[in-house]
Protein backbone atom coordinates (compact mmCIF):
# COMPACT_ATOMS: atom_id res chain seq x y z
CA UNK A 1 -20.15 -20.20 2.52
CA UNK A 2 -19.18 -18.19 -0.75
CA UNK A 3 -15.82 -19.34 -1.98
CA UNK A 4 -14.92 -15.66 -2.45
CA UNK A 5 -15.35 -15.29 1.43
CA UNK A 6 -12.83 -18.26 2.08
CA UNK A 7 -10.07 -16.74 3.64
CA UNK A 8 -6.35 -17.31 2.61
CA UNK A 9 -2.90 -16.73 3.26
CA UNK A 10 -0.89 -14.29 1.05
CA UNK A 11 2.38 -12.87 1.71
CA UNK A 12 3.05 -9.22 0.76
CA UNK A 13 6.41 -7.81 -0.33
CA UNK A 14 6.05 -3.85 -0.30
CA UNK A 15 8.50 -2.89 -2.60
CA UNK A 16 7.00 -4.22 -5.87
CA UNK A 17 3.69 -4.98 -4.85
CA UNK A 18 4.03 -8.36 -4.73
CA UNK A 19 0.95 -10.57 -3.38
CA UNK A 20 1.32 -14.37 -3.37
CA UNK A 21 0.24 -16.85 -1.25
CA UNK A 22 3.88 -19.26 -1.51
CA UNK A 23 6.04 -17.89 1.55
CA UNK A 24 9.03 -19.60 0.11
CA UNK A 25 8.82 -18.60 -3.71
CA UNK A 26 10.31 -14.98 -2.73
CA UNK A 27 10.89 -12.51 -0.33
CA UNK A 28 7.86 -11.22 1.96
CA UNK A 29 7.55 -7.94 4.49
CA UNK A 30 3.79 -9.04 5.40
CA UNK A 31 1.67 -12.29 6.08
CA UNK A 32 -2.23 -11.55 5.75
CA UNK A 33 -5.44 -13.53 5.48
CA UNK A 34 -7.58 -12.34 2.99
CA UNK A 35 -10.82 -13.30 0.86
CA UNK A 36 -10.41 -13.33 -2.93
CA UNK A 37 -12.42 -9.88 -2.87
CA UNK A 38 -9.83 -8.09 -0.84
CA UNK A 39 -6.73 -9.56 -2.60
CA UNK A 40 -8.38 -7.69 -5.75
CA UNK A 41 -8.59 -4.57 -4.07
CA UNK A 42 -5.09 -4.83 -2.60
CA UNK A 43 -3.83 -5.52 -6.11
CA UNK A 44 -6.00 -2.36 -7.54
CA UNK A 45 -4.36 -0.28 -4.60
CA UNK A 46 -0.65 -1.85 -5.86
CA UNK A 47 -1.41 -1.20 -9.54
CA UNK A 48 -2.86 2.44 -8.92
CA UNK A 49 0.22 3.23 -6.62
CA UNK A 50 2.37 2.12 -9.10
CA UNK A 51 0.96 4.13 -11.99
CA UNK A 52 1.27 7.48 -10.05
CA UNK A 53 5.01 5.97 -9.32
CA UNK A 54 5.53 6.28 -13.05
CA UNK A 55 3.98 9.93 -13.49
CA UNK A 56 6.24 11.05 -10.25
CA UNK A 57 8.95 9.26 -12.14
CA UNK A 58 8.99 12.00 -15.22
CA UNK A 59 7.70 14.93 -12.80
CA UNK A 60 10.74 15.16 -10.96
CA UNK A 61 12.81 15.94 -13.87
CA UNK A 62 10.64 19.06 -13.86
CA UNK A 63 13.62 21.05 -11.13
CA UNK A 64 10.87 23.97 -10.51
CA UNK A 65 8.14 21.99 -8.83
CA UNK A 66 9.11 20.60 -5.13
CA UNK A 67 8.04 17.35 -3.39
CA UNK A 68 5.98 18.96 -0.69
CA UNK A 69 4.60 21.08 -3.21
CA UNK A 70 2.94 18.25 -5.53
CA UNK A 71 -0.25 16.96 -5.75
CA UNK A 72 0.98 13.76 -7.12
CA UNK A 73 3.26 12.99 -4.61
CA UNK A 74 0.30 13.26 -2.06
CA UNK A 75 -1.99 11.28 -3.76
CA UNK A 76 1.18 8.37 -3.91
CA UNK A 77 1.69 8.98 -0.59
CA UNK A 78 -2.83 8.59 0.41
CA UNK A 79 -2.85 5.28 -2.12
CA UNK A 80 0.60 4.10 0.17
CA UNK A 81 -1.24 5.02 3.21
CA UNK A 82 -4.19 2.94 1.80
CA UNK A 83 -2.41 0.43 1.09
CA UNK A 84 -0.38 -0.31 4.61
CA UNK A 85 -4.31 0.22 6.38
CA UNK A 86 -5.14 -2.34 4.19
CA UNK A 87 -2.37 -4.87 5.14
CA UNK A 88 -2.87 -3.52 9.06
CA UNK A 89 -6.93 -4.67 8.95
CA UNK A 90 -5.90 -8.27 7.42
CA UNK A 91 -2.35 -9.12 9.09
CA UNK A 92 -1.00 -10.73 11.94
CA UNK A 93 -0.25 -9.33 15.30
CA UNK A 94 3.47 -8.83 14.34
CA UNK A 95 2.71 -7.11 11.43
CA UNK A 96 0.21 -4.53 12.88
CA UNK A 97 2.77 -3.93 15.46
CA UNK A 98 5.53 -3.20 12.74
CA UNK A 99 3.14 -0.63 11.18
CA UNK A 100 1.56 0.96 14.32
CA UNK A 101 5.61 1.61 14.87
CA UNK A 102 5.82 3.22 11.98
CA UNK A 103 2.81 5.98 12.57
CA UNK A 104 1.81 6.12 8.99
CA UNK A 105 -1.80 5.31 10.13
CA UNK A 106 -2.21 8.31 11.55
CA UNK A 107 -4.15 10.91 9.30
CA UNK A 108 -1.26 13.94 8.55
CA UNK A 109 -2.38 17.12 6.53
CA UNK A 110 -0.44 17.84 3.68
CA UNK A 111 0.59 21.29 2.17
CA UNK A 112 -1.87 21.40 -0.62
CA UNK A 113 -5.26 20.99 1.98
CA UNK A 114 -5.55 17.38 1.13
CA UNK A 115 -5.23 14.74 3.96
CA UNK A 116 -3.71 11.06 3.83
C-alpha cells in the first residue's frame, strides 16, 4: 500500500482552517480520516477560501454593492460549501450528522445564476 493512501486522523477547526492531527494541541469542530492526498486538497480548499475572505474583506467597504448581489460572496460561499462536503465524505458519524443538520449540502441557486 502507497503511504499517501494510509489513512489518518486530523482534527478540523472551521474557523481558521485549522487541520492537525493532535486533538489536544487546540480546539477542533471536526474529526476525519484522511490520506495525505486529501489533507492537501482540504488545505487548498482552506487557503482558497481564505483568499476570497480577504477580497470580501475590502469589497464591503464598497456601500453600493450588496451581499446577495456579489459574485465573490458566492464563490466564498461554493469553496465553504466545498469545503464542509469535504469534511462530510471523510468524518465520523457525529460529524455528518452535525452537517446534514445544518442543510448546507444541499445545492441552493444563488441570485447571480451560479449554484453552490
Amino acid at each position: 500500500m502507497n503511504v499517501s493512501e494510509n489513512r489518518k486522523k486530523y482534527y478540523i477547526w472551521l474557523p481558521n482552517g485549522q487541520i492537525t492531527q493532535d486533538r489536544e494541541s487546540s480546539p477542533w469542530n471536526f474529526e476525519i480520516e484522511a490520506t495525505d492526498n486529501e489533507i492537501i486538497k482540504l488545505r487548498e480548499l482552506f487557503d482558497h477560501n481564505y483568499s476570497i475572505g480577504e477580497e470580501n474583506f475590502y469589497r464591503a467597504h464598497v456601500p453600493y454593492l450588496q451581499y446577495h448581489f456579489d459574485r465573490e460572496n458566492d464563490k466564498q460561499d461554493i469553496t465553504l460549501q466545498k469545503i464542509y462536503e469535504m469534511i462530510y465524505a471523510l468524518g465520523t458519524d457525529e460529524g455528518k450528522r452535525h452537517i446534514e443538520s445544518m442543510g448546507i449540502l444541499q445545492a441552493k441557486p444563488t441570485d447571480d445564476g451560479l449554484e453552490y
